[in-house]
N, C-alpha and C. Protein backbone atom coordinates (compact mmCIF):
# COMPACT_ATOMS: atom_id res chain seq x y z
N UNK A 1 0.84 -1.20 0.00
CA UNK A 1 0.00 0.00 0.00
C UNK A 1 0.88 1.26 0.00
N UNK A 2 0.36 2.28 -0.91
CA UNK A 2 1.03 3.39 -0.91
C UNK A 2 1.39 4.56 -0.23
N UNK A 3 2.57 5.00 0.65
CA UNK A 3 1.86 5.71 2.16
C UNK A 3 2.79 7.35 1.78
N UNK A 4 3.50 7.05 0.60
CA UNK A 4 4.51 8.83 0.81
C UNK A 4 3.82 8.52 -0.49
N UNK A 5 4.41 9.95 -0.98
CA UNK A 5 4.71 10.66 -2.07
C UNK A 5 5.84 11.48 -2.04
N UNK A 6 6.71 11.30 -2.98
CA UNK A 6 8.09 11.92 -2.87
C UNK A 6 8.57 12.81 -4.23
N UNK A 7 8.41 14.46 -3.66
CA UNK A 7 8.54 15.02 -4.86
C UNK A 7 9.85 16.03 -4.86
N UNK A 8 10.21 15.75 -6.52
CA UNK A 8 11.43 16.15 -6.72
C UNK A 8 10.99 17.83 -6.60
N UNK A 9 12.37 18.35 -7.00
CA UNK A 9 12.32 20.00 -7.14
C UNK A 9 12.51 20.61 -8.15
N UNK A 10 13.48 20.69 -9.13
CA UNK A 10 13.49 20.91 -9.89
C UNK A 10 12.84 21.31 -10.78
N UNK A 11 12.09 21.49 -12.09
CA UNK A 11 11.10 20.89 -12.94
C UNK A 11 10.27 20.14 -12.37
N UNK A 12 9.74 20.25 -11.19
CA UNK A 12 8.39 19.60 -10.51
C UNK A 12 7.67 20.63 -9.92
N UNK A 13 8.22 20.83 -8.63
CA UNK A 13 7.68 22.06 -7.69
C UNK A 13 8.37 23.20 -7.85
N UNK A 14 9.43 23.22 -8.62
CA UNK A 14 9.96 24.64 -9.25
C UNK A 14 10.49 23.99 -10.34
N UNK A 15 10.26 25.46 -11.21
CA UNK A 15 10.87 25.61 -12.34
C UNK A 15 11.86 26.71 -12.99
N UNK A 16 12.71 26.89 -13.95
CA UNK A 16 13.60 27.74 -13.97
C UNK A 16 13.73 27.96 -15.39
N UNK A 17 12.74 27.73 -16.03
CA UNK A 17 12.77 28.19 -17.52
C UNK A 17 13.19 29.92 -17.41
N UNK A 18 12.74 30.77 -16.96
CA UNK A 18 13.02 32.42 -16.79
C UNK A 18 14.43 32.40 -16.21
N UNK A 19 14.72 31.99 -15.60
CA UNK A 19 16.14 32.18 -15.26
C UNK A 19 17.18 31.68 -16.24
N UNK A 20 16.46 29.99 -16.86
CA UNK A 20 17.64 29.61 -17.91
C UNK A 20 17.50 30.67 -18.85
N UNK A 21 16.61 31.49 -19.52
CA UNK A 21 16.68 32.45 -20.66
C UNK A 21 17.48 33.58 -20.24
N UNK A 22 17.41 34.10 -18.71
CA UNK A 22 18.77 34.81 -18.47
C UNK A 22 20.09 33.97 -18.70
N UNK A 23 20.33 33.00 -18.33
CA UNK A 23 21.45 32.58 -18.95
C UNK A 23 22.08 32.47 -20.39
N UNK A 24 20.74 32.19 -21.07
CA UNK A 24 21.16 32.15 -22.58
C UNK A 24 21.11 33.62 -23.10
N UNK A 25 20.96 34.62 -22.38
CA UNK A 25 21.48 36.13 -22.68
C UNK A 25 22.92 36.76 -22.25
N UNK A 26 22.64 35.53 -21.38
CA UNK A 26 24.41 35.13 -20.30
C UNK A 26 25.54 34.93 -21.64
N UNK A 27 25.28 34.02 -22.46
CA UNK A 27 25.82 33.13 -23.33
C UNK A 27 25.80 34.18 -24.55
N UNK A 28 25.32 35.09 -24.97
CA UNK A 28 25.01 35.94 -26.10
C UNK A 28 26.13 37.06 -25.57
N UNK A 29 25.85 37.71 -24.45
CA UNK A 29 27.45 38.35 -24.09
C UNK A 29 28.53 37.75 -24.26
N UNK A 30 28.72 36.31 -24.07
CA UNK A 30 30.17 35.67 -23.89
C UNK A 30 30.45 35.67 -25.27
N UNK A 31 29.34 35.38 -26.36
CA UNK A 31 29.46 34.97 -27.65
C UNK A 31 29.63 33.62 -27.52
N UNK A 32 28.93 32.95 -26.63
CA UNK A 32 28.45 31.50 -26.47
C UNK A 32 27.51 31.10 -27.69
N UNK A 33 27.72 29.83 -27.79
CA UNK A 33 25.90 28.97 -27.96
C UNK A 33 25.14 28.77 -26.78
N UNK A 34 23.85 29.11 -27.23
CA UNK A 34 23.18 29.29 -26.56
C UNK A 34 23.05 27.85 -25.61
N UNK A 35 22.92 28.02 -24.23
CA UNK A 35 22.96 26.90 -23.22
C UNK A 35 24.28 25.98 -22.95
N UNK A 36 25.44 26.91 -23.36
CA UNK A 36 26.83 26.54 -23.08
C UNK A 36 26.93 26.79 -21.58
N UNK A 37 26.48 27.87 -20.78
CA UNK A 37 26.45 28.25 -19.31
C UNK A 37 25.47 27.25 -18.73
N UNK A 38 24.92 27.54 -19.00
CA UNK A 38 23.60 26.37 -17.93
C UNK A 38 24.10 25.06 -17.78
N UNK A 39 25.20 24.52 -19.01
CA UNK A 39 25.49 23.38 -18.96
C UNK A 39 26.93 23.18 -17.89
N UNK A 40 27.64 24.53 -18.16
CA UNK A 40 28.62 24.81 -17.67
C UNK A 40 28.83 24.84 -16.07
N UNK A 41 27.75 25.44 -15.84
CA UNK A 41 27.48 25.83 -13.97
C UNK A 41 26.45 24.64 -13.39
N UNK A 42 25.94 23.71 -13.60
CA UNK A 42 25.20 22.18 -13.70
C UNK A 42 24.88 21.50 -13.93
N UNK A 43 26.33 21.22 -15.12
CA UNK A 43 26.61 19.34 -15.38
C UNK A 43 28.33 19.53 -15.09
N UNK A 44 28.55 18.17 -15.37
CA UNK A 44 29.77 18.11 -15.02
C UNK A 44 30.62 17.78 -13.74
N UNK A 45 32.12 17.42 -13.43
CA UNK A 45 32.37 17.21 -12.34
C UNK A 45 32.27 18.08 -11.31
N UNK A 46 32.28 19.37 -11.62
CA UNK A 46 32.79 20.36 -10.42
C UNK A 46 30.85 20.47 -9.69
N UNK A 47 30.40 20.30 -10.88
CA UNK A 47 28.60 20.21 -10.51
C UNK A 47 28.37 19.42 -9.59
N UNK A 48 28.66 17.71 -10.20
CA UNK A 48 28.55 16.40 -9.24
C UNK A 48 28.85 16.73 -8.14
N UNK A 49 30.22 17.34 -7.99
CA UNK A 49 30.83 17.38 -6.65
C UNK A 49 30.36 17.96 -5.81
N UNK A 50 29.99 19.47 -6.30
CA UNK A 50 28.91 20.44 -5.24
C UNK A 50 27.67 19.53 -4.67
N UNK A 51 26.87 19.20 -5.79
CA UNK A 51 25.90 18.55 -5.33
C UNK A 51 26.04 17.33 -4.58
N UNK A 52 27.01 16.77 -4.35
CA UNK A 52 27.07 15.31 -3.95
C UNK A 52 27.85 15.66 -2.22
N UNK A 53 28.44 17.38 -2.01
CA UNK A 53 28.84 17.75 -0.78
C UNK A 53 30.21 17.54 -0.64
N UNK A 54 30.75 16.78 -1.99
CA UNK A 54 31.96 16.51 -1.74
C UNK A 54 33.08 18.02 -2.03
N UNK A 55 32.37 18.86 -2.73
CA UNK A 55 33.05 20.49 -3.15
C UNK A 55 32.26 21.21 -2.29
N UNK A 56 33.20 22.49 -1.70
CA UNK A 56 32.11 23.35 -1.12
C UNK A 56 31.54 24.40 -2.10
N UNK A 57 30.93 25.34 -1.60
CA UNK A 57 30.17 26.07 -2.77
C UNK A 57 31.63 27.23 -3.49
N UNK A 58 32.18 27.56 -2.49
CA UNK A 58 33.17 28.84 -2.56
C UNK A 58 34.09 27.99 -3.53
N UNK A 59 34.53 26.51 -3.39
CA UNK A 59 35.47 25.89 -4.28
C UNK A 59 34.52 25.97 -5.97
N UNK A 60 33.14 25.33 -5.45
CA UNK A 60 32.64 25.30 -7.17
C UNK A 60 32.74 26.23 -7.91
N UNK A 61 32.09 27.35 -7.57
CA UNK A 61 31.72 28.73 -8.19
C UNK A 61 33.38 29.28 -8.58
N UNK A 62 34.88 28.97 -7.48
CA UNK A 62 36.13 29.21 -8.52
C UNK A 62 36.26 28.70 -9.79
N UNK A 63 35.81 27.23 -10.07
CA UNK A 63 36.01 26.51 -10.78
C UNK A 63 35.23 26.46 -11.59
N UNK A 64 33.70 27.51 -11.85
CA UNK A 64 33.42 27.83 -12.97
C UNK A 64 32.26 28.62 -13.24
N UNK A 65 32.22 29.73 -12.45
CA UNK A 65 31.71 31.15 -12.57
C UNK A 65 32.71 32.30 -11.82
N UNK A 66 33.48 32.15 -11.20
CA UNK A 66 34.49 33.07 -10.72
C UNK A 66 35.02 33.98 -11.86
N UNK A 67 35.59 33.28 -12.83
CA UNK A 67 36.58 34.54 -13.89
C UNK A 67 35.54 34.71 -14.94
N UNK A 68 34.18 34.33 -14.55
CA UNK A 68 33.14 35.16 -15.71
C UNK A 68 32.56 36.50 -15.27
N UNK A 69 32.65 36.50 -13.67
CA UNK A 69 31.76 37.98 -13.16
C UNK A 69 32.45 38.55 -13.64
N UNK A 70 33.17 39.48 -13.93
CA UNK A 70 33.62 40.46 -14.55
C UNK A 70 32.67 41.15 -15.96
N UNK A 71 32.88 39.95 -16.76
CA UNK A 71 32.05 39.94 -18.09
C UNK A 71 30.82 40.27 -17.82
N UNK A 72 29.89 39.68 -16.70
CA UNK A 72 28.34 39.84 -16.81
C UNK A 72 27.89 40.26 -16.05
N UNK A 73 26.52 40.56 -16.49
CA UNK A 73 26.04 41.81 -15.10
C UNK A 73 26.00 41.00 -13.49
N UNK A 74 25.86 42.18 -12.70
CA UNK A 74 26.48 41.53 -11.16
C UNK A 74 25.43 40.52 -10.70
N UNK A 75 23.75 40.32 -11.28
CA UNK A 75 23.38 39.21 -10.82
C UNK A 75 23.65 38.37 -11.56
N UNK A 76 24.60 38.13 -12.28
CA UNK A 76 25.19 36.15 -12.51
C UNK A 76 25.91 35.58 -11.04
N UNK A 77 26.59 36.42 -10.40
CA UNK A 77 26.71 35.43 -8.80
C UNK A 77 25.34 34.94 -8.22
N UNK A 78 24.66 34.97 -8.50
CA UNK A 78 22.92 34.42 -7.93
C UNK A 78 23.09 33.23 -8.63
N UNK A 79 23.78 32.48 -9.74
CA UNK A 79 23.74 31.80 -9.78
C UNK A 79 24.29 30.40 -9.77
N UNK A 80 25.30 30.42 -8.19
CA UNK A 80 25.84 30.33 -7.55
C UNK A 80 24.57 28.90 -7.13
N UNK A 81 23.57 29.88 -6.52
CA UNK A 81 22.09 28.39 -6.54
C UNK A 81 21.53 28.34 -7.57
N UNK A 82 21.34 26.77 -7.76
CA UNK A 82 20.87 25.88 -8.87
C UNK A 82 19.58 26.69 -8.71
N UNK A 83 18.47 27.18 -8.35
CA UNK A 83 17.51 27.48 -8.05
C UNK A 83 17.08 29.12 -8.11
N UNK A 84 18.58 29.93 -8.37
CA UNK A 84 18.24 31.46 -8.46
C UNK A 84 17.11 31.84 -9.36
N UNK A 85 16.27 32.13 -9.43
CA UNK A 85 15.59 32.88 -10.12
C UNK A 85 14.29 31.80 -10.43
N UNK A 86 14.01 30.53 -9.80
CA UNK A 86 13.04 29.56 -10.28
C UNK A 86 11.53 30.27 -9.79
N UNK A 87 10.71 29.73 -10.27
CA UNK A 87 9.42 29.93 -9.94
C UNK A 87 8.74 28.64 -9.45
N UNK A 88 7.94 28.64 -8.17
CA UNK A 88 7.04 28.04 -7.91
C UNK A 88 6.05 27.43 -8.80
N UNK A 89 6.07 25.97 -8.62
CA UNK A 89 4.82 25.41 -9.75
C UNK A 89 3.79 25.57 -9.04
N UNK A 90 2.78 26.59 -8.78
CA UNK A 90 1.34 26.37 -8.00
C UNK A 90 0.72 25.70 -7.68
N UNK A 91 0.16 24.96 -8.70
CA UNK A 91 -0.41 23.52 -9.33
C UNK A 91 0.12 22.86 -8.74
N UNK A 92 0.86 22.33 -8.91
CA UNK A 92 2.18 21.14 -8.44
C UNK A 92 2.10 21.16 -6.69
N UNK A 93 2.16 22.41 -6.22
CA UNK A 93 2.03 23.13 -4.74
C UNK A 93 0.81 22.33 -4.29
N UNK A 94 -0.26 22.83 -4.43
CA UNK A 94 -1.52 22.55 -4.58
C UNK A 94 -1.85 21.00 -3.94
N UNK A 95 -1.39 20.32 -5.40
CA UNK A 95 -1.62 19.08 -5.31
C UNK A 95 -0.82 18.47 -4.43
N UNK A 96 0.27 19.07 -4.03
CA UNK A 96 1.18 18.06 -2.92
C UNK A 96 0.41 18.34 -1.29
N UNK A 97 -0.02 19.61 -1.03
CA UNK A 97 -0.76 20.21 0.16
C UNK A 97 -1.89 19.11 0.00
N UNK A 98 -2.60 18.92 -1.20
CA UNK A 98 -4.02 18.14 -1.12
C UNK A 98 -3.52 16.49 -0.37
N UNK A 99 -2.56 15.78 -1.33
CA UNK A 99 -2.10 14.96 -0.76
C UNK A 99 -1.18 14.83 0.47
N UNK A 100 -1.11 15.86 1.32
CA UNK A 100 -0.70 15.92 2.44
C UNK A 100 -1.50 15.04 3.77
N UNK A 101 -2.98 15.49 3.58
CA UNK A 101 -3.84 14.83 4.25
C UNK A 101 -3.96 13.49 4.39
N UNK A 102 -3.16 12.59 3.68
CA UNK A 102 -4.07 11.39 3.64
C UNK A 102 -2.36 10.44 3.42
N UNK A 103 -0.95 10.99 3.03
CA UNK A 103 0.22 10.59 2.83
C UNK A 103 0.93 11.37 3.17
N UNK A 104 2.13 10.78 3.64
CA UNK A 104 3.42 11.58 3.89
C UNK A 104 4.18 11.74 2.45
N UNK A 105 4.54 13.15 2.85
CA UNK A 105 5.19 14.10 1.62
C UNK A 105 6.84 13.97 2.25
N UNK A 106 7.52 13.84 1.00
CA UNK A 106 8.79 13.95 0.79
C UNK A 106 9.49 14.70 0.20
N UNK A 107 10.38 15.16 0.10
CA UNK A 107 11.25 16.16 -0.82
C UNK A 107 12.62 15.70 -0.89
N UNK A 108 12.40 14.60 -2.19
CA UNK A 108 14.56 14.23 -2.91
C UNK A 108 15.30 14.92 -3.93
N UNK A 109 15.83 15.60 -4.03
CA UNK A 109 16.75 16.80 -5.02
C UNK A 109 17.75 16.73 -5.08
N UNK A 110 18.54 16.39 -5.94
CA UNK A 110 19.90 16.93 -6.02
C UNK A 110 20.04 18.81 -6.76
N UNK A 111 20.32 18.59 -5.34
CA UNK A 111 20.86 20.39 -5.18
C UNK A 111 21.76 20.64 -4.44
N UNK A 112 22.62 21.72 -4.33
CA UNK A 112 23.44 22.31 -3.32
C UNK A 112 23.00 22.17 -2.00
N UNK A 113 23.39 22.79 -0.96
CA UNK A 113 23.35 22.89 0.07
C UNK A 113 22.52 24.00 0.29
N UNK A 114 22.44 25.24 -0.33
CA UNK A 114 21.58 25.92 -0.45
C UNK A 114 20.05 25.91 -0.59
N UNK A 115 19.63 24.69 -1.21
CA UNK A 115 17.94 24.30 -1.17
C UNK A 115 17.70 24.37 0.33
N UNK A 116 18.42 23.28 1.54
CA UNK A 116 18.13 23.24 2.50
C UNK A 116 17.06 24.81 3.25
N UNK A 117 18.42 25.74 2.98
CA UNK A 117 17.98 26.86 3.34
C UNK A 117 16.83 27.45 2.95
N UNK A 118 16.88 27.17 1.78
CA UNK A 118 15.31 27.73 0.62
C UNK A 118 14.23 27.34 0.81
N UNK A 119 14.20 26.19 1.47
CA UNK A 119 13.15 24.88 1.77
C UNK A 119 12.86 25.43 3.18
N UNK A 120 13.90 25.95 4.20
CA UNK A 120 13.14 27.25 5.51
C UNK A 120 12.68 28.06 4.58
N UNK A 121 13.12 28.86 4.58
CA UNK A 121 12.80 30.58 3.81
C UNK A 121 10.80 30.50 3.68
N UNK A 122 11.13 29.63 2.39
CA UNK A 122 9.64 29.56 1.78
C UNK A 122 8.71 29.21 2.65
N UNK A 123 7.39 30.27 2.85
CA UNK A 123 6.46 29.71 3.71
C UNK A 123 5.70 28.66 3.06
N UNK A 124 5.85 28.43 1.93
CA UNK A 124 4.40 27.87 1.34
C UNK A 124 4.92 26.31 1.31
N UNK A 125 6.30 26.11 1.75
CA UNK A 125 6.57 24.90 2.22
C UNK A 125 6.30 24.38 3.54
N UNK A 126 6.18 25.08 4.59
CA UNK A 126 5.80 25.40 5.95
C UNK A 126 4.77 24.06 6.24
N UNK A 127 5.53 22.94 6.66
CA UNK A 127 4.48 21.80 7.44
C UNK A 127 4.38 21.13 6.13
N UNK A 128 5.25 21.13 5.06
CA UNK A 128 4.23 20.67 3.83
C UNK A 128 5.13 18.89 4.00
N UNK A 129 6.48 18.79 3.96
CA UNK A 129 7.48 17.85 4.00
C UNK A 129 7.75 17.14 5.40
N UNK A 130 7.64 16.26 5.17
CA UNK A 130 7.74 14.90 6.34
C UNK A 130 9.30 14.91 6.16
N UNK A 131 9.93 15.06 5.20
CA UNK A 131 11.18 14.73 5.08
C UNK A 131 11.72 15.16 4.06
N UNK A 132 13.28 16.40 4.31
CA UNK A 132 13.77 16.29 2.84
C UNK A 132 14.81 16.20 2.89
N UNK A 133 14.91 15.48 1.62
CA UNK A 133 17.04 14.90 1.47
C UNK A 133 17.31 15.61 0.31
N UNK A 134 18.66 16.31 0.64
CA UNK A 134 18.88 16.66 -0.44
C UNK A 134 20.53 16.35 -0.80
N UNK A 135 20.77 16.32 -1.93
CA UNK A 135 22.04 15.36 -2.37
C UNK A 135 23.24 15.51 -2.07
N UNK A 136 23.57 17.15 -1.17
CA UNK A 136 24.09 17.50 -1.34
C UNK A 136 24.78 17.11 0.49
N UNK A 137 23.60 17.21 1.14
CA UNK A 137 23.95 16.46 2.82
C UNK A 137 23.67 15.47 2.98
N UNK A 138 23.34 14.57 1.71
CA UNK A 138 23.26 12.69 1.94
C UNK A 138 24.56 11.84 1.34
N UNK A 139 25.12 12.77 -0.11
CA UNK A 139 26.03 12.16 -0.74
C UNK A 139 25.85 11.36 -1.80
N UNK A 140 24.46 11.09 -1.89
CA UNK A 140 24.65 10.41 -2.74
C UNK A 140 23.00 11.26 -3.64
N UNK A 141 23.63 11.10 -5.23
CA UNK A 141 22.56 12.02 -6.19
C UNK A 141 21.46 10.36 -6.67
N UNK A 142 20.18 11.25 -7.21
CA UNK A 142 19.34 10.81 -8.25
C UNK A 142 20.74 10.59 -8.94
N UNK A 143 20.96 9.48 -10.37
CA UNK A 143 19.87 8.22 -10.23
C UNK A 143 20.41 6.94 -8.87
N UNK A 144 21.54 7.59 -8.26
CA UNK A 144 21.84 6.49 -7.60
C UNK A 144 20.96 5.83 -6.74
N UNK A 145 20.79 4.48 -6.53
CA UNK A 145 19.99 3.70 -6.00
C UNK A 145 19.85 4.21 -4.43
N UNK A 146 20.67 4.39 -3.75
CA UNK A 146 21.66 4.98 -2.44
C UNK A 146 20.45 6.23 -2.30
N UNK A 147 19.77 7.34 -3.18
CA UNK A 147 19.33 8.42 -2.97
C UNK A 147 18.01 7.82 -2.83
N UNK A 148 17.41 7.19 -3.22
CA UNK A 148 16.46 6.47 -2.88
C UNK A 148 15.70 5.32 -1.78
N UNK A 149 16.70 4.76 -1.80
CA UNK A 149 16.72 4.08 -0.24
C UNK A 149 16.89 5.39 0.84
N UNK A 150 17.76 6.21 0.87
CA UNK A 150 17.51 6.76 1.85
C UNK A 150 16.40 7.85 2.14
N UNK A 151 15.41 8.09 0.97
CA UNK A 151 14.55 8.79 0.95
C UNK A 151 13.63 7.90 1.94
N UNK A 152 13.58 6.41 1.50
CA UNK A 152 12.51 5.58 2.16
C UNK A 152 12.93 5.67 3.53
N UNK A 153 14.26 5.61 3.77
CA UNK A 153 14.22 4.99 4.84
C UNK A 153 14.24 6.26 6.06
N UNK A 154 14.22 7.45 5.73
CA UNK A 154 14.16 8.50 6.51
C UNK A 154 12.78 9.08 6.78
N UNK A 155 11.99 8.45 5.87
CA UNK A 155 10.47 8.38 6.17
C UNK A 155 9.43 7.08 6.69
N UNK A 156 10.85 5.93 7.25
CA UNK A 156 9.96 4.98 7.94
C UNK A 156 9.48 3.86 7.10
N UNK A 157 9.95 4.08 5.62
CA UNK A 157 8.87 3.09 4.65
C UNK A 157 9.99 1.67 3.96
N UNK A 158 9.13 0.99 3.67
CA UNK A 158 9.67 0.25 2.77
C UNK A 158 9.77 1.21 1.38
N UNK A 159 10.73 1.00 0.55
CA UNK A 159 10.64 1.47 -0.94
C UNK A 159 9.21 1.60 -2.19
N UNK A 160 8.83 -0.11 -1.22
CA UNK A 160 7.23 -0.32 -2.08
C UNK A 160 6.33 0.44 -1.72
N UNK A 161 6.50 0.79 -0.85
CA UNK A 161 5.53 2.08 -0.35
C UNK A 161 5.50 3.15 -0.32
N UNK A 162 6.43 3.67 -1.67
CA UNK A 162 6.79 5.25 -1.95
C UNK A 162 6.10 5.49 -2.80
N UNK A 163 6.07 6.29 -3.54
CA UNK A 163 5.91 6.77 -5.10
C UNK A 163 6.45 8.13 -5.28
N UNK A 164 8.05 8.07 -6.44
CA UNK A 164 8.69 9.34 -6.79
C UNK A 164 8.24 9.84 -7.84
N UNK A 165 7.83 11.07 -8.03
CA UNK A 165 7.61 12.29 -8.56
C UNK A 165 8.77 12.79 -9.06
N UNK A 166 9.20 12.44 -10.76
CA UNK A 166 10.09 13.40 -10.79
C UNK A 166 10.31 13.67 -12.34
N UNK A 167 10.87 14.58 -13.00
CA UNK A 167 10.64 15.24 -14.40
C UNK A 167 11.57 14.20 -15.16
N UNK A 168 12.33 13.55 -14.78
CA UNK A 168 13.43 12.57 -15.76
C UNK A 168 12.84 11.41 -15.74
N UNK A 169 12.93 10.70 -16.36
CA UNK A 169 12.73 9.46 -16.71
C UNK A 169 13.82 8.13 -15.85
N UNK A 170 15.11 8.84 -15.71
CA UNK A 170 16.06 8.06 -15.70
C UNK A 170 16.15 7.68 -14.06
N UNK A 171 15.50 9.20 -13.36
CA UNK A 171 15.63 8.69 -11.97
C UNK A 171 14.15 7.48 -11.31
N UNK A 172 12.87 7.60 -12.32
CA UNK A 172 12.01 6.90 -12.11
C UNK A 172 12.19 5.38 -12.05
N UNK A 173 13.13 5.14 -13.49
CA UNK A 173 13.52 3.78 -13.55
C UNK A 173 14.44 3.28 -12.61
N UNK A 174 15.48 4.41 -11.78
CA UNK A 174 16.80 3.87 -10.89
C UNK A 174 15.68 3.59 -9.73
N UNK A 175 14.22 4.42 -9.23
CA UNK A 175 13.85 4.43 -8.45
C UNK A 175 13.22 2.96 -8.62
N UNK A 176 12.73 2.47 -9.13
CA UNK A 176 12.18 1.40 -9.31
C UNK A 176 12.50 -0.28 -9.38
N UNK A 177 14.14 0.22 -9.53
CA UNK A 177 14.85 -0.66 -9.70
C UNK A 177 15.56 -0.89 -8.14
N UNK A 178 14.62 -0.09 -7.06
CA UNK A 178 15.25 -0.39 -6.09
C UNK A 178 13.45 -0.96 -4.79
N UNK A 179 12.55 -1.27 -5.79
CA UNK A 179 11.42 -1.01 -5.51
C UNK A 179 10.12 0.10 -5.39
N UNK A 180 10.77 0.86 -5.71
CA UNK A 180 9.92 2.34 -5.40
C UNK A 180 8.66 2.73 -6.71
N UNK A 181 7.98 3.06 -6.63
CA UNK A 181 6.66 3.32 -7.44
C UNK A 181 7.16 4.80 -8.41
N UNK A 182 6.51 5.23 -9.25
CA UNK A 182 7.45 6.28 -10.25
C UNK A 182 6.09 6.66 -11.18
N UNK A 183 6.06 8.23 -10.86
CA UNK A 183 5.43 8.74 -12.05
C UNK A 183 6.63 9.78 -12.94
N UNK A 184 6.32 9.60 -14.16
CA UNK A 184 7.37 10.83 -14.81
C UNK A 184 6.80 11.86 -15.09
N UNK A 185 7.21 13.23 -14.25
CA UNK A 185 6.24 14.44 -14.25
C UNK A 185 6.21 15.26 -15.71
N UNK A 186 4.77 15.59 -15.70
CA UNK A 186 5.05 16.46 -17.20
C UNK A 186 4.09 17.94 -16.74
N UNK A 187 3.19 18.16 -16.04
CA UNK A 187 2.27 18.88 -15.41
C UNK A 187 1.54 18.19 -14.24
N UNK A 188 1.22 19.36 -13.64
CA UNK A 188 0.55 19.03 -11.95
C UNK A 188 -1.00 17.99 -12.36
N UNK A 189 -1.60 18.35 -13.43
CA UNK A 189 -2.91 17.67 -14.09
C UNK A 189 -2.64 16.65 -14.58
N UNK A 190 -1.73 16.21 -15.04
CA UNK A 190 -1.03 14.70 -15.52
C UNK A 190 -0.30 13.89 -14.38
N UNK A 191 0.00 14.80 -13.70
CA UNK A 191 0.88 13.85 -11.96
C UNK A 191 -0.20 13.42 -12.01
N UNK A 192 -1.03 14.45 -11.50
CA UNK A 192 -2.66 13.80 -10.72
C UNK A 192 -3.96 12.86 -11.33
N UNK A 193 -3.71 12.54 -12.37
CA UNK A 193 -4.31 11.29 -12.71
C UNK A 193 -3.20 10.30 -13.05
N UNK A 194 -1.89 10.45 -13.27
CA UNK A 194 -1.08 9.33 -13.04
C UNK A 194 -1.21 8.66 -11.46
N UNK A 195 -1.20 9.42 -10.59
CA UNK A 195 -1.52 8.99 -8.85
C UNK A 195 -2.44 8.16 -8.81
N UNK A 196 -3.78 8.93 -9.47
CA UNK A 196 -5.13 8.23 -9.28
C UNK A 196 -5.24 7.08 -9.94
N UNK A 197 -4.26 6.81 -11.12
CA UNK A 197 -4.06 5.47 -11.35
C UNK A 197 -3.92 4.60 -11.02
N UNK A 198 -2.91 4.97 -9.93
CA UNK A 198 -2.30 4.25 -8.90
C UNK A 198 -2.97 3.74 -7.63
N UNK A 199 -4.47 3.97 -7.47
CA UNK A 199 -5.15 4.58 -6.56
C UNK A 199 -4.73 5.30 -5.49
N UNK A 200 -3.66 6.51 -5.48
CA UNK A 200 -3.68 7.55 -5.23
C UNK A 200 -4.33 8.83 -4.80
N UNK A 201 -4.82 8.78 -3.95
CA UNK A 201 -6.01 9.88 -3.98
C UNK A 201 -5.97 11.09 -3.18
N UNK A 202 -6.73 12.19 -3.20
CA UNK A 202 -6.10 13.53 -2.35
C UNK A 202 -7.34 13.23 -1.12
């Protein structure tokens, strides 16, 4: 029986399309292609490493936004967090508050160390999370199997008794492959009859 729901951050409950288009204006000053920065400041090793806790933030940002401030206007250090400039999915909000009542809510991300903080800040998270891990104070990222077990197991559950919420495909299948239930998010109106599939209900 199904007792959490575990939702990612990213492209789930936030999104950062407006901020990536500042970047790709980022990339038009440098005389980049477009989405050379976005790829630059979160993929890659110095990325993994931040996120995984093994780099601190002051080491990442030398290693690859440090000798660009100069070039771009002074809010490119904001993006320093994976998360500067994201917007709240409402919807997405909504539906996790509805399913609050009746399941325990989770929150698994690979992010900096900085979500932690963001995840206080925001009221509209306030009571919403039973539990959140984030990759960056567990060590171990989506898709590893490791980020998943410990999602379950910091909320008390067996794996079979999760279901992850999350915009990739790739972490649904790692999730699953460790027992865990998996919708692949595309909108808050498509989560929510993928759930109810599941018999899922708010």
């Amino acid at each position: 029986m199904i007792q959490a729901v575990i939702f990612d951050m990213g492209g789930v409950l936030m999104h950062t399309e407006a901020s990536d288009r500042r970047l790709i204006a980022f990339d038009a000053l440098l005389g980049w292609e477009p989405d050379t920065l976005r790829l630059r400041l979160y993929s890659g090793p110095a990325w993994e490493a931040v996120s995984k806790g093994e780099l601190s933030l002051a080491a990442y940002w030398a290693r690859v936004g440090q000798a660009l401030e100069r070039a771009l206007p002074a809010d490119f250090i904001g993006y320093r967090d994976n998360f500067y400039g994201a917007t709240l999915d409402r919807a997405t909000l909504r539906l996790a508050w509805r399913l609050r009542s009746r399941y325990h809510i989770g929150l698994l991300s690979n992010a900096t160390t900085l979500l932690a903080r963001d995840v206080v800040r925001e009221p509209r998270f306030r009571g919403l999370f039973d539990e959140v891990i984030i990759s960056a104070l567990e060590g171990y990222r989506k898709p590893e199997p490791e980020a998943f077990l410990i999602a379950a197991r910091r909320l008390q559950l067996r794996p079979e008794a999760c279901v992850l919420v999350d915009d990739k495909e790739r972490n649904i299948l790692a999730a699953a492959a460790v027992g865990m239930h998996g919708v692949v998010y595309e909108n808050a109106l498509q989560t929510e009859r993928a759930l109810r599939q599941m018999g899922i209900t708010r």
